[in-house]
PDB file of N, CA and C in Angstrom:
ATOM      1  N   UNK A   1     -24.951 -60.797  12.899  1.00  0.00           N
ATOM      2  CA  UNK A   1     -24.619 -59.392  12.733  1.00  0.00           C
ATOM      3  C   UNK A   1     -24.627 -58.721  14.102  1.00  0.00           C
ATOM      4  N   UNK A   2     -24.114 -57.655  14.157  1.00  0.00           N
ATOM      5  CA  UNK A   2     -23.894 -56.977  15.274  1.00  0.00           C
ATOM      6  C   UNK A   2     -23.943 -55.370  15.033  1.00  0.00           C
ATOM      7  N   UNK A   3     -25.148 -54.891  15.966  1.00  0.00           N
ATOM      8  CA  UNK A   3     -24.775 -53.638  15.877  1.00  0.00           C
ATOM      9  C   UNK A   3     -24.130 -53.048  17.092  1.00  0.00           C
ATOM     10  N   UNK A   4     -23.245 -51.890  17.015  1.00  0.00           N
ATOM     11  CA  UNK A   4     -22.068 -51.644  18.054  1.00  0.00           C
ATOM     12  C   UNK A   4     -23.187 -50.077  18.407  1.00  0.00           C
ATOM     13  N   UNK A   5     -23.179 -49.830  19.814  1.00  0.00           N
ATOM     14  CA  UNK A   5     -24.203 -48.746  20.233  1.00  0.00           C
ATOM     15  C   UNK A   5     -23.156 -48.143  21.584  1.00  0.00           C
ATOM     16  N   UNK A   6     -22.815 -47.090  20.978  1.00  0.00           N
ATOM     17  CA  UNK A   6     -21.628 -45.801  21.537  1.00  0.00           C
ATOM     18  C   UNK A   6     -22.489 -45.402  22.001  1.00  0.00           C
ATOM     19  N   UNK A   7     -22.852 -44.850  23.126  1.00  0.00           N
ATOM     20  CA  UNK A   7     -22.634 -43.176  23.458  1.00  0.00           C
ATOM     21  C   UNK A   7     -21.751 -42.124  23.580  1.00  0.00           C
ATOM     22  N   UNK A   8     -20.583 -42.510  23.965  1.00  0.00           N
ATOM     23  CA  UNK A   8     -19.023 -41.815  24.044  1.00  0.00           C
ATOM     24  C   UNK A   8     -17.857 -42.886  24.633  1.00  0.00           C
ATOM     25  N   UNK A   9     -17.033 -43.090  23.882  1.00  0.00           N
ATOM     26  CA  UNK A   9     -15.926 -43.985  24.157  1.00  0.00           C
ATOM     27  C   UNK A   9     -15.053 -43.336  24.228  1.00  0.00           C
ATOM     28  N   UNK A  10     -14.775 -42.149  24.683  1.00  0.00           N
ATOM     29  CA  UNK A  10     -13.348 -41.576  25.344  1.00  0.00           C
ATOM     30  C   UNK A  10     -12.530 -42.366  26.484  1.00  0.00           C
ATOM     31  N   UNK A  11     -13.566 -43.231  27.110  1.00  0.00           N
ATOM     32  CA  UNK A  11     -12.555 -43.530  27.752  1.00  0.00           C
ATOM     33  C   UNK A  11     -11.890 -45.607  27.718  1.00  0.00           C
ATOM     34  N   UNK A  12     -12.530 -45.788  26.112  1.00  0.00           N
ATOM     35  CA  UNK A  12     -12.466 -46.921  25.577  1.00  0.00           C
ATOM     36  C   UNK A  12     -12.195 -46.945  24.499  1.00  0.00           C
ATOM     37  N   UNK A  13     -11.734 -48.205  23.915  1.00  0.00           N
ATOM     38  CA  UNK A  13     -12.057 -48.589  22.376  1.00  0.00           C
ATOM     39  C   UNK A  13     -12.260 -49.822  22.368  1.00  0.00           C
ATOM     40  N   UNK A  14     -12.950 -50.442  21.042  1.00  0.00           N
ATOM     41  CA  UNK A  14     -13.270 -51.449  20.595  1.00  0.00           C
ATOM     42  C   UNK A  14     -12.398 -51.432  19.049  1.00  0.00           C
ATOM     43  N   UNK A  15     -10.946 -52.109  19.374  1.00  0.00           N
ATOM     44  CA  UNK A  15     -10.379 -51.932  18.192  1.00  0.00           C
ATOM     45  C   UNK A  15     -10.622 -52.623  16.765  1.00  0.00           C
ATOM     46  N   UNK A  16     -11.167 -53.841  17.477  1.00  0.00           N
ATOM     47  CA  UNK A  16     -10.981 -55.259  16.488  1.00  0.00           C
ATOM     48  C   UNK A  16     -12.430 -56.460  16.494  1.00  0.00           C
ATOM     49  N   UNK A  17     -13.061 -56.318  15.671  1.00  0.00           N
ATOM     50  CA  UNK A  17     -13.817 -57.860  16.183  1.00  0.00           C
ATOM     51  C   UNK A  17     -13.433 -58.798  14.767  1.00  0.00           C
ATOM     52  N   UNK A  18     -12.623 -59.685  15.525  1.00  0.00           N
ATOM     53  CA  UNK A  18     -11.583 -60.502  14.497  1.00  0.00           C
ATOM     54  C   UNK A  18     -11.317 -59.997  13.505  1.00  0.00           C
ATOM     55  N   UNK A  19     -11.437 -60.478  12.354  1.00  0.00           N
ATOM     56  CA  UNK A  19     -10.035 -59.664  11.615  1.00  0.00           C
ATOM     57  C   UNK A  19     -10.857 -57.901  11.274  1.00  0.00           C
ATOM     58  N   UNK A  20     -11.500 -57.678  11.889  1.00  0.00           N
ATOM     59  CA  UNK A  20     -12.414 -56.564  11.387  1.00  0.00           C
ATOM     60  C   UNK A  20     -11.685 -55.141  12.101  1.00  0.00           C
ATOM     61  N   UNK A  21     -10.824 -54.404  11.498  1.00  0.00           N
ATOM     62  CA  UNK A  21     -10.677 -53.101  12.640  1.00  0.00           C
ATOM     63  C   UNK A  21     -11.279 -51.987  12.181  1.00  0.00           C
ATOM     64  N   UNK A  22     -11.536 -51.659  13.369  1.00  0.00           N
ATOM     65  CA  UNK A  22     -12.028 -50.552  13.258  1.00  0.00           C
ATOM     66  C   UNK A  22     -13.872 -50.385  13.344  1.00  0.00           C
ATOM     67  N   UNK A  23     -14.104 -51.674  14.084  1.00  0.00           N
ATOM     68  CA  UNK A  23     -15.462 -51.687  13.989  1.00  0.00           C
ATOM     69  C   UNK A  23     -16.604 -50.872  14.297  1.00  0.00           C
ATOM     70  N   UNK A  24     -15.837 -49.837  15.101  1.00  0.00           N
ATOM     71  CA  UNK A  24     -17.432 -48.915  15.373  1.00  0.00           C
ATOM     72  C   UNK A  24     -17.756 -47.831  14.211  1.00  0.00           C
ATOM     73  N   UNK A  25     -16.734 -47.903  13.373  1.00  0.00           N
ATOM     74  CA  UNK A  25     -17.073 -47.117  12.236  1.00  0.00           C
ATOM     75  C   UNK A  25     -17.931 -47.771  11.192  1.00  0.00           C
ATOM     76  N   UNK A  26     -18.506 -48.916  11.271  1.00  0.00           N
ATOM     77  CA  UNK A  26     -19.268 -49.663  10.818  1.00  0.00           C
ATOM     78  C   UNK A  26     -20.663 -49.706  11.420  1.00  0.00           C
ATOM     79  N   UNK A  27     -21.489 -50.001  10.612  1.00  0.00           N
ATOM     80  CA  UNK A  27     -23.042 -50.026  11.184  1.00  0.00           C
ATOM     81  C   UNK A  27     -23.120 -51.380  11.350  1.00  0.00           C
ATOM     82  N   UNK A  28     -23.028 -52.349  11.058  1.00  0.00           N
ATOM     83  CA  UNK A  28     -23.128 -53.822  11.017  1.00  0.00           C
ATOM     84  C   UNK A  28     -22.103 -54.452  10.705  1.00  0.00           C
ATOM     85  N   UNK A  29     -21.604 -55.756  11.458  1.00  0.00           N
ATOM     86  CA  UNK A  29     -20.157 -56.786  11.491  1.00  0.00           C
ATOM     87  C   UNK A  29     -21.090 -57.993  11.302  1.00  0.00           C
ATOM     88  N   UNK A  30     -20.584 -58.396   9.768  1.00  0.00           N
ATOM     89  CA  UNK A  30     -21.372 -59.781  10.057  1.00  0.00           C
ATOM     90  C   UNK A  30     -20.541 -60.795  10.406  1.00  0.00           C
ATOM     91  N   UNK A  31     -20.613 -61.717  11.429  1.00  0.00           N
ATOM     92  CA  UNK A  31     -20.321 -62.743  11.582  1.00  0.00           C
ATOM     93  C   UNK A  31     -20.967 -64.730  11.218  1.00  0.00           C
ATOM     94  N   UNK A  32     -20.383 -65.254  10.751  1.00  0.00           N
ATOM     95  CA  UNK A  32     -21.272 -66.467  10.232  1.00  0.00           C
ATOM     96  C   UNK A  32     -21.352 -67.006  11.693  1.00  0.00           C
ATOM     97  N   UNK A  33     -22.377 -68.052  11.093  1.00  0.00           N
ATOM     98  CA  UNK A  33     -23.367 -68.985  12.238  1.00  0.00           C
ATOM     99  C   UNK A  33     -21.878 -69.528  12.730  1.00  0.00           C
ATOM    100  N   UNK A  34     -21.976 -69.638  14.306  1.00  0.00           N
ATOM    101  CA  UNK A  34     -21.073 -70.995  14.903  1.00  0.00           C
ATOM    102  C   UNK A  34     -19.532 -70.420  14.660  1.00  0.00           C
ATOM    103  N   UNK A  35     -19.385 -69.293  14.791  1.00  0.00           N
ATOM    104  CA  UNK A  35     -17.746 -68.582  14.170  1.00  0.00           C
ATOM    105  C   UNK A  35     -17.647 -67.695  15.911  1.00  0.00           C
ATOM    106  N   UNK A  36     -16.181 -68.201  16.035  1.00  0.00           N
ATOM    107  CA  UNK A  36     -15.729 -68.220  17.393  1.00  0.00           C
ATOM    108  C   UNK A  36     -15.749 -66.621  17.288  1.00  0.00           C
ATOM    109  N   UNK A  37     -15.547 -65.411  18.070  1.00  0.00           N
ATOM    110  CA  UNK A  37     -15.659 -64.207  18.169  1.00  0.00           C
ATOM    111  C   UNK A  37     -14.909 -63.644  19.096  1.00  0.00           C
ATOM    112  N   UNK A  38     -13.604 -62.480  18.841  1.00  0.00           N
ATOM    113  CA  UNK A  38     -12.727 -61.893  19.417  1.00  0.00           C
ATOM    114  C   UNK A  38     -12.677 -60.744  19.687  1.00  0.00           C
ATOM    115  N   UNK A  39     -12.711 -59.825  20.567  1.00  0.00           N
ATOM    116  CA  UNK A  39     -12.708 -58.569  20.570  1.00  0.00           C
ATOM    117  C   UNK A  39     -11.610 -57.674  21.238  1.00  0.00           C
ATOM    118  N   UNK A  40     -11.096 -57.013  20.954  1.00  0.00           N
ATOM    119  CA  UNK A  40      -9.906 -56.388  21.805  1.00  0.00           C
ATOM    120  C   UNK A  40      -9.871 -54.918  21.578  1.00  0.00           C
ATOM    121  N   UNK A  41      -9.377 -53.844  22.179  1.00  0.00           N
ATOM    122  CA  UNK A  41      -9.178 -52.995  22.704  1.00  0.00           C
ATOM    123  C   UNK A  41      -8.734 -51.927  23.657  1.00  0.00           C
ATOM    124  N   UNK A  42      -8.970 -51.333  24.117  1.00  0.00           N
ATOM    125  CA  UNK A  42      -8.365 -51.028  25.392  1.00  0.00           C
ATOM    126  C   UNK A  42      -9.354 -50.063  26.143  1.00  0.00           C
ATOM    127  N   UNK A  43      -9.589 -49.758  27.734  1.00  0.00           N
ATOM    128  CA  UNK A  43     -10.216 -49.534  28.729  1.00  0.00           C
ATOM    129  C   UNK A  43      -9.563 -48.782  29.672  1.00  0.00           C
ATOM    130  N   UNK A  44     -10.202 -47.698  30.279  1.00  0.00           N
ATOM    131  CA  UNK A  44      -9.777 -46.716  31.624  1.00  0.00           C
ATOM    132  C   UNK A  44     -10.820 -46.337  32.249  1.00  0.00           C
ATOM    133  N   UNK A  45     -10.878 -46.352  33.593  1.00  0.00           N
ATOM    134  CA  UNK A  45     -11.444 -45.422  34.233  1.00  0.00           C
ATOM    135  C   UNK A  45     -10.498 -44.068  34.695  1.00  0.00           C
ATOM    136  N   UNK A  46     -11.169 -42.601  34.002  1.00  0.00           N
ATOM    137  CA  UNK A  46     -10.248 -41.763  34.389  1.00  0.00           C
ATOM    138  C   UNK A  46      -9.894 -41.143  35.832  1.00  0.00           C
ATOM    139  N   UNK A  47     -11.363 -41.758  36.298  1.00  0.00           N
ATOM    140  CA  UNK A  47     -11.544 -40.936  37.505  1.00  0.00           C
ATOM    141  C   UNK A  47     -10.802 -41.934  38.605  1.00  0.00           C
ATOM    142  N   UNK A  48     -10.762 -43.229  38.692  1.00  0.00           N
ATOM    143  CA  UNK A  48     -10.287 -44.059  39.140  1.00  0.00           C
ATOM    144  C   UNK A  48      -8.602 -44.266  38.791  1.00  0.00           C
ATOM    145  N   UNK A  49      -8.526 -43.552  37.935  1.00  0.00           N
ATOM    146  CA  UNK A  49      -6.880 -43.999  37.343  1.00  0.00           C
ATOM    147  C   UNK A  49      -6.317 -45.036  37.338  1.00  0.00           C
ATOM    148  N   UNK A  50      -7.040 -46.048  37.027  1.00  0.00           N
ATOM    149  CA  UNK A  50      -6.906 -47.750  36.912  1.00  0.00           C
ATOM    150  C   UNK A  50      -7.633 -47.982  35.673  1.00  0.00           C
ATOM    151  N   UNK A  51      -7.395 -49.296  35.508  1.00  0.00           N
ATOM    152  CA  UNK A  51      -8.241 -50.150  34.439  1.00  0.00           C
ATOM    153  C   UNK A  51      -9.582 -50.417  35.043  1.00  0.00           C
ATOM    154  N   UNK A  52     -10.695 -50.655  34.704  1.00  0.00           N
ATOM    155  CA  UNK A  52     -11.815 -50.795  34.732  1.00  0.00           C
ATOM    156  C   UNK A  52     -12.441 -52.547  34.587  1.00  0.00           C
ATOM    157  N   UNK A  53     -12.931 -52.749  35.698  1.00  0.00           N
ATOM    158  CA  UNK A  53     -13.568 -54.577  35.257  1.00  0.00           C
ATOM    159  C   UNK A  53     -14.274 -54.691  33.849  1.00  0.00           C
ATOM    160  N   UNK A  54     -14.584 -55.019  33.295  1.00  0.00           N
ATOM    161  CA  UNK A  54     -15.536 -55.150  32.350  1.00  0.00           C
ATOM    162  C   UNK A  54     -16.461 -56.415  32.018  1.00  0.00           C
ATOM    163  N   UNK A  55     -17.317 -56.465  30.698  1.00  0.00           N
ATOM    164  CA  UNK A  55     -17.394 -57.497  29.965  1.00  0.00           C
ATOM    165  C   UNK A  55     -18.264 -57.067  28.899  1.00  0.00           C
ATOM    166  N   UNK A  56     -18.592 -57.626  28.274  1.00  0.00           N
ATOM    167  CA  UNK A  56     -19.590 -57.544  27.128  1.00  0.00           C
ATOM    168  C   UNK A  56     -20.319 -58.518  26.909  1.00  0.00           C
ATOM    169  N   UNK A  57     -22.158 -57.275  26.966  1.00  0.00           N
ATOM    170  CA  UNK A  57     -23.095 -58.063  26.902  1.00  0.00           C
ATOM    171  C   UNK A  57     -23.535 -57.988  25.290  1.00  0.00           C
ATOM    172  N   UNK A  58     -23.806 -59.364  25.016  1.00  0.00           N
ATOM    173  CA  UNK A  58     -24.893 -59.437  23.958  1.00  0.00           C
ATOM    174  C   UNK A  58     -26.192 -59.919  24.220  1.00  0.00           C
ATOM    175  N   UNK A  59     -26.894 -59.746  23.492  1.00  0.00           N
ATOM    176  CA  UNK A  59     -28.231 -60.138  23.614  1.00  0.00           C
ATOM    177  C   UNK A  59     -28.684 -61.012  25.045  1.00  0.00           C
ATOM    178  N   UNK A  60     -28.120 -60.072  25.590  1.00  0.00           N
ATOM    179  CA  UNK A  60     -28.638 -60.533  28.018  1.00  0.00           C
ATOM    180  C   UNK A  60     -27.449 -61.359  28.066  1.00  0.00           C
ATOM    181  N   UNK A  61     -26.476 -62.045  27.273  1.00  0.00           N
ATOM    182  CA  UNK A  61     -25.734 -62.776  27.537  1.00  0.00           C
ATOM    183  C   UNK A  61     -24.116 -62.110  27.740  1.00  0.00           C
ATOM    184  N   UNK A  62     -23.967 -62.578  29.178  1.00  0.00           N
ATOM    185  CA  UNK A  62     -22.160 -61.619  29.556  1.00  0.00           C
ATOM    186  C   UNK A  62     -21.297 -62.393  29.130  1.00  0.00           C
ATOM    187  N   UNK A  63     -20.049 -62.056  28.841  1.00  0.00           N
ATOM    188  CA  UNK A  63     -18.988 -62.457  28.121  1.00  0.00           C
ATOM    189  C   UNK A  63     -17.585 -61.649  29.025  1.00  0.00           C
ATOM    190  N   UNK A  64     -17.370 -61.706  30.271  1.00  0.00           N
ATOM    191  CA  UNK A  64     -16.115 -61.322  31.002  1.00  0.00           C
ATOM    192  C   UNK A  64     -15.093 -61.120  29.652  1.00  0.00           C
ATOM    193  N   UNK A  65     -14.190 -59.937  30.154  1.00  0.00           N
ATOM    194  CA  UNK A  65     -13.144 -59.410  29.449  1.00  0.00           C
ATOM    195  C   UNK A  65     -11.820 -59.631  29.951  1.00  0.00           C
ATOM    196  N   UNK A  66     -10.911 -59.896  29.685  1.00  0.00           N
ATOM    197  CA  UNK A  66      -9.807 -60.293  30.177  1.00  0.00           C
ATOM    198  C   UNK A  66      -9.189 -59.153  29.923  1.00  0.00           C
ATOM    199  N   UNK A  67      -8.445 -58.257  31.273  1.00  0.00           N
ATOM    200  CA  UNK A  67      -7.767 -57.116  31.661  1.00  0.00           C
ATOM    201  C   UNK A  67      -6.319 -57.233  31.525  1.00  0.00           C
ATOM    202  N   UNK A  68      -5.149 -56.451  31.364  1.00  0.00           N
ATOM    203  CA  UNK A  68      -4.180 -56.310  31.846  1.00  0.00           C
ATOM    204  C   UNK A  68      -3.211 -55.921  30.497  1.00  0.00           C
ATOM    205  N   UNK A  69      -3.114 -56.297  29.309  1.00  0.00           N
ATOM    206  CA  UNK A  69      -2.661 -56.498  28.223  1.00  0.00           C
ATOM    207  C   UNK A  69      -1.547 -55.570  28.053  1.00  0.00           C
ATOM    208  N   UNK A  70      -0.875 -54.853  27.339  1.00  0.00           N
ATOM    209  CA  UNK A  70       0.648 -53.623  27.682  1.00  0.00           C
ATOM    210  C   UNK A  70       0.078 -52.838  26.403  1.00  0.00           C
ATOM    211  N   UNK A  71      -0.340 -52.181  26.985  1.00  0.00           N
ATOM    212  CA  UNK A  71      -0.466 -50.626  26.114  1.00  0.00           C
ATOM    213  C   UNK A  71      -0.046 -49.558  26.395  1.00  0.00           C
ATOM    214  N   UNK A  72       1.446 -49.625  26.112  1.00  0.00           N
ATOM    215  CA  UNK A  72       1.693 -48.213  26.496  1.00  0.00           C
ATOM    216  C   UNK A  72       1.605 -47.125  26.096  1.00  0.00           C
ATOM    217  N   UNK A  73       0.545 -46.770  25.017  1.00  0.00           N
ATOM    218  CA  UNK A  73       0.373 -45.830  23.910  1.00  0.00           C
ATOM    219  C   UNK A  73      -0.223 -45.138  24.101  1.00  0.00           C
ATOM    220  N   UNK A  74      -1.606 -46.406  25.298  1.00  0.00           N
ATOM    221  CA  UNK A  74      -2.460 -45.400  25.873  1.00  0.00           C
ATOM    222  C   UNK A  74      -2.083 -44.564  27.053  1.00  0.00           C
ATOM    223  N   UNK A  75      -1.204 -45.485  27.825  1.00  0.00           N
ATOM    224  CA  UNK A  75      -0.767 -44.765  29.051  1.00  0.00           C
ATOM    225  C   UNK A  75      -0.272 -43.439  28.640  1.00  0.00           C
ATOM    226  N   UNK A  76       0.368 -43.704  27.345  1.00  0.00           N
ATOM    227  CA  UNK A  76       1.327 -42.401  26.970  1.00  0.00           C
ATOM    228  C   UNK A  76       0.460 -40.723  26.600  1.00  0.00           C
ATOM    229  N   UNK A  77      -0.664 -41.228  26.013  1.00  0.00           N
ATOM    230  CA  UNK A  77      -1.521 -40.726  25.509  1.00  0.00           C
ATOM    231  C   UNK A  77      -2.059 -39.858  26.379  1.00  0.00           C
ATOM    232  N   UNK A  78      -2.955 -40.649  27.507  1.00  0.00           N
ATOM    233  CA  UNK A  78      -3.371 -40.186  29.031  1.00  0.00           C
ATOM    234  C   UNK A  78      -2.195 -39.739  30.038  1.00  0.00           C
ATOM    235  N   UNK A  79      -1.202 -39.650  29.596  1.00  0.00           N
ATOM    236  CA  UNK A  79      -0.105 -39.338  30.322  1.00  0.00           C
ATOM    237  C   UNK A  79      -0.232 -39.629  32.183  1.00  0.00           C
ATOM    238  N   UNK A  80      -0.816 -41.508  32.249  1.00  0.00           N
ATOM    239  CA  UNK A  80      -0.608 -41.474  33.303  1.00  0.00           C
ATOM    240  C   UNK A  80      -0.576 -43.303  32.885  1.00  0.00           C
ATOM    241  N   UNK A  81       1.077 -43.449  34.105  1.00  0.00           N
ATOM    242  CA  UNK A  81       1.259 -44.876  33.562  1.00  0.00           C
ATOM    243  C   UNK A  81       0.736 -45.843  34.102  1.00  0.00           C
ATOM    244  N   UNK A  82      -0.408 -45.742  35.127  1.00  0.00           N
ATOM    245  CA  UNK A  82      -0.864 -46.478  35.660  1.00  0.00           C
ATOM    246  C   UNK A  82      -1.768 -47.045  34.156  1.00  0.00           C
ATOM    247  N   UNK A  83      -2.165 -46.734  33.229  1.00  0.00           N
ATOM    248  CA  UNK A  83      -3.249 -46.851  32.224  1.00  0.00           C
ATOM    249  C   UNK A  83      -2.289 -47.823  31.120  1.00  0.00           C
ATOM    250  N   UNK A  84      -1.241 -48.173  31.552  1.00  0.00           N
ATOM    251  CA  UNK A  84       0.004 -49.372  30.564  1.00  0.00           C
ATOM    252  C   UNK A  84      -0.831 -50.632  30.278  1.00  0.00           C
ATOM    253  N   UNK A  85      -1.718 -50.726  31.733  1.00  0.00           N
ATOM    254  CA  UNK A  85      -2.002 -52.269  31.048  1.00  0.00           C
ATOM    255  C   UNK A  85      -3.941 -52.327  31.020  1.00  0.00           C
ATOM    256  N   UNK A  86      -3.775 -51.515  30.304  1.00  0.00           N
ATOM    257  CA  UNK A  86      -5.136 -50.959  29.788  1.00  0.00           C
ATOM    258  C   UNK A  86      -5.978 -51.818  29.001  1.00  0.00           C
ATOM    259  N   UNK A  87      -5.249 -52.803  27.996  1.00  0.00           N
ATOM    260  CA  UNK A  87      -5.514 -53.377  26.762  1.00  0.00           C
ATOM    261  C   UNK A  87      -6.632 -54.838  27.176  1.00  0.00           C
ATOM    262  N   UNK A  88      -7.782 -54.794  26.596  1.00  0.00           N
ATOM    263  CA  UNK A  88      -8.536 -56.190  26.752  1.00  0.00           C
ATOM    264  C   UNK A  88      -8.590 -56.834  25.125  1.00  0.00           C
ATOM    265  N   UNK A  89      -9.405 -58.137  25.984  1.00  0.00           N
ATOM    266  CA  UNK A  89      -9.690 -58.906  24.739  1.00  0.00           C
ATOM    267  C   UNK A  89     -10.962 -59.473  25.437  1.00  0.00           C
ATOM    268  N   UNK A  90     -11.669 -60.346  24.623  1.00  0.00           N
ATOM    269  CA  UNK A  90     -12.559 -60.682  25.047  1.00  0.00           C
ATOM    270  C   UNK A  90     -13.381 -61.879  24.074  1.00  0.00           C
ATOM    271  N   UNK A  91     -13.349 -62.873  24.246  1.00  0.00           N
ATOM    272  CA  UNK A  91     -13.581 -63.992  23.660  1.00  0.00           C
ATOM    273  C   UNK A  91     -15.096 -64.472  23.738  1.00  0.00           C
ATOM    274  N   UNK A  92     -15.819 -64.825  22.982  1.00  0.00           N
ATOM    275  CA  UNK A  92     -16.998 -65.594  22.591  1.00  0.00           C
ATOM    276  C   UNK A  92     -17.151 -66.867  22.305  1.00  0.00           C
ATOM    277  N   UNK A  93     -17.394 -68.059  23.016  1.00  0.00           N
ATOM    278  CA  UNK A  93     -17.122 -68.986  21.413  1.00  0.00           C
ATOM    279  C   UNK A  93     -17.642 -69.321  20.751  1.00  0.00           C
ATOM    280  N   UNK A  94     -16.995 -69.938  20.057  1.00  0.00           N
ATOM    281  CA  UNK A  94     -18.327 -70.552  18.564  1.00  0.00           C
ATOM    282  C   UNK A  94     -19.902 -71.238  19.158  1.00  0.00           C
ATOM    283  N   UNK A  95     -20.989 -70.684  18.424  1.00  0.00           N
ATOM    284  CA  UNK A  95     -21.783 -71.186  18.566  1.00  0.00           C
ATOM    285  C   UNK A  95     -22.687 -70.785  19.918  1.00  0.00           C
ATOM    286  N   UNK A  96     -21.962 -69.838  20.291  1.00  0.00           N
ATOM    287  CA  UNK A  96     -22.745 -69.435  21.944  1.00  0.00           C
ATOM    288  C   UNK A  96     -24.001 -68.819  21.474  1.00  0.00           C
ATOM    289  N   UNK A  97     -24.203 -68.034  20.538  1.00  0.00           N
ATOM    290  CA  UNK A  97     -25.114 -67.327  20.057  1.00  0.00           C
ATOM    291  C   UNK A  97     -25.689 -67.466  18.628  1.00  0.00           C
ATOM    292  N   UNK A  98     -27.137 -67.660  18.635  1.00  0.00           N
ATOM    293  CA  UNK A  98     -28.091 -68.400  17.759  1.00  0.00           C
ATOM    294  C   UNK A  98     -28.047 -67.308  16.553  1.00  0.00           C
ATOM    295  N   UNK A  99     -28.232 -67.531  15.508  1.00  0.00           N
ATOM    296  CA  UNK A  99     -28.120 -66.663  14.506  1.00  0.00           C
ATOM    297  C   UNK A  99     -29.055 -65.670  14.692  1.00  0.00           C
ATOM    298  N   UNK A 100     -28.789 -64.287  14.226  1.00  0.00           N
ATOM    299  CA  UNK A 100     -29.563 -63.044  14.359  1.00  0.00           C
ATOM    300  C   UNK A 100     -29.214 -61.925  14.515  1.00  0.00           C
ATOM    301  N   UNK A 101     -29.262 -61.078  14.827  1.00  0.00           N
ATOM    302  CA  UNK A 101     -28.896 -59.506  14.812  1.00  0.00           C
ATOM    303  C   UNK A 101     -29.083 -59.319  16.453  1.00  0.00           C
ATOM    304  N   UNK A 102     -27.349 -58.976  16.957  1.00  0.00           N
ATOM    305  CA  UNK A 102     -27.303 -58.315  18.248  1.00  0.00           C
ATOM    306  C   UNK A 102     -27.043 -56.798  18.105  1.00  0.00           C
ATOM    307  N   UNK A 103     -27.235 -56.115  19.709  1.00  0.00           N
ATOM    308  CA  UNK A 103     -26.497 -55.359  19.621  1.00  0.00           C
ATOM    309  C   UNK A 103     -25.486 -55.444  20.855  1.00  0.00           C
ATOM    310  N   UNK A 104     -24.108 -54.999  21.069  1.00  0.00           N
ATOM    311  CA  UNK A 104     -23.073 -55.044  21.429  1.00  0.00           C
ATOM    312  C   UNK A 104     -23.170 -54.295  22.445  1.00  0.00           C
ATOM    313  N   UNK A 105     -23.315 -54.057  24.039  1.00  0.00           N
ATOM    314  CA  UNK A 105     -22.599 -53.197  25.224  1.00  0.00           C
ATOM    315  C   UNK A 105     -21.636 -53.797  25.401  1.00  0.00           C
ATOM    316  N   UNK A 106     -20.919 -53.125  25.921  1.00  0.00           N
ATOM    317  CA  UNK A 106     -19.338 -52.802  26.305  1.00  0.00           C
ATOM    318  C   UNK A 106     -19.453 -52.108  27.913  1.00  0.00           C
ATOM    319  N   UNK A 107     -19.068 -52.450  28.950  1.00  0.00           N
ATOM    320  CA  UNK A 107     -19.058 -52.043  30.236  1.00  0.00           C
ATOM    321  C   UNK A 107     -18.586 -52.700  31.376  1.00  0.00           C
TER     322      UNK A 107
END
């Protein structure tokens, strides 16, 4: 299971953790033991007007995010097109993590 811990994601989202959307509107995502784990979304720094490095930690353990993806919805949105390839994903794999209750940063 996973709990997802916002303070303000204006300048993010966490769209998907596998087939799950919409996950931060959820209090808990369960995932089974040994089940590979996907996450995607999209990322800005506003002040920087670029995409942002990232990764996601679980339980002390980092998980690098893979940058660049074509979102132009967001660019459109933020009305600045440097923010097109905004979109991540971010992969886990099976079995990296022992059964139990995490919680999810994003940064």
């Amino acid at each position: 299971m996973f709990d997802s811990e916002i303070l303000d994601h204006s300048d993010y989202a966490l769209e998907a953790i596998n087939e799950i959307d919409t996950p931060l509107s959820k209090p808990r995502i369960p995932i089974r033991a040994g089940q590979r784990i996907e996450m995607r979304g999209w990322a800005v720094d506003k002040r920087a007007a670029d995409q942002p490095p990232g990764a996601a930690d679980i339980g002390g353990k980092i998980f690098p995010c893979e940058y660049g993806s074509w979102r132009e919805d967001v660019a459109a949105y933020f009305k600045t097109p440097a923010f097109a390839g905004s979109g991540y994903t971010c992969e886990i794999p099976a079995a990296t993590l022992s059964p139990g209750e995490y919680v999810l940063y994003l940064g």
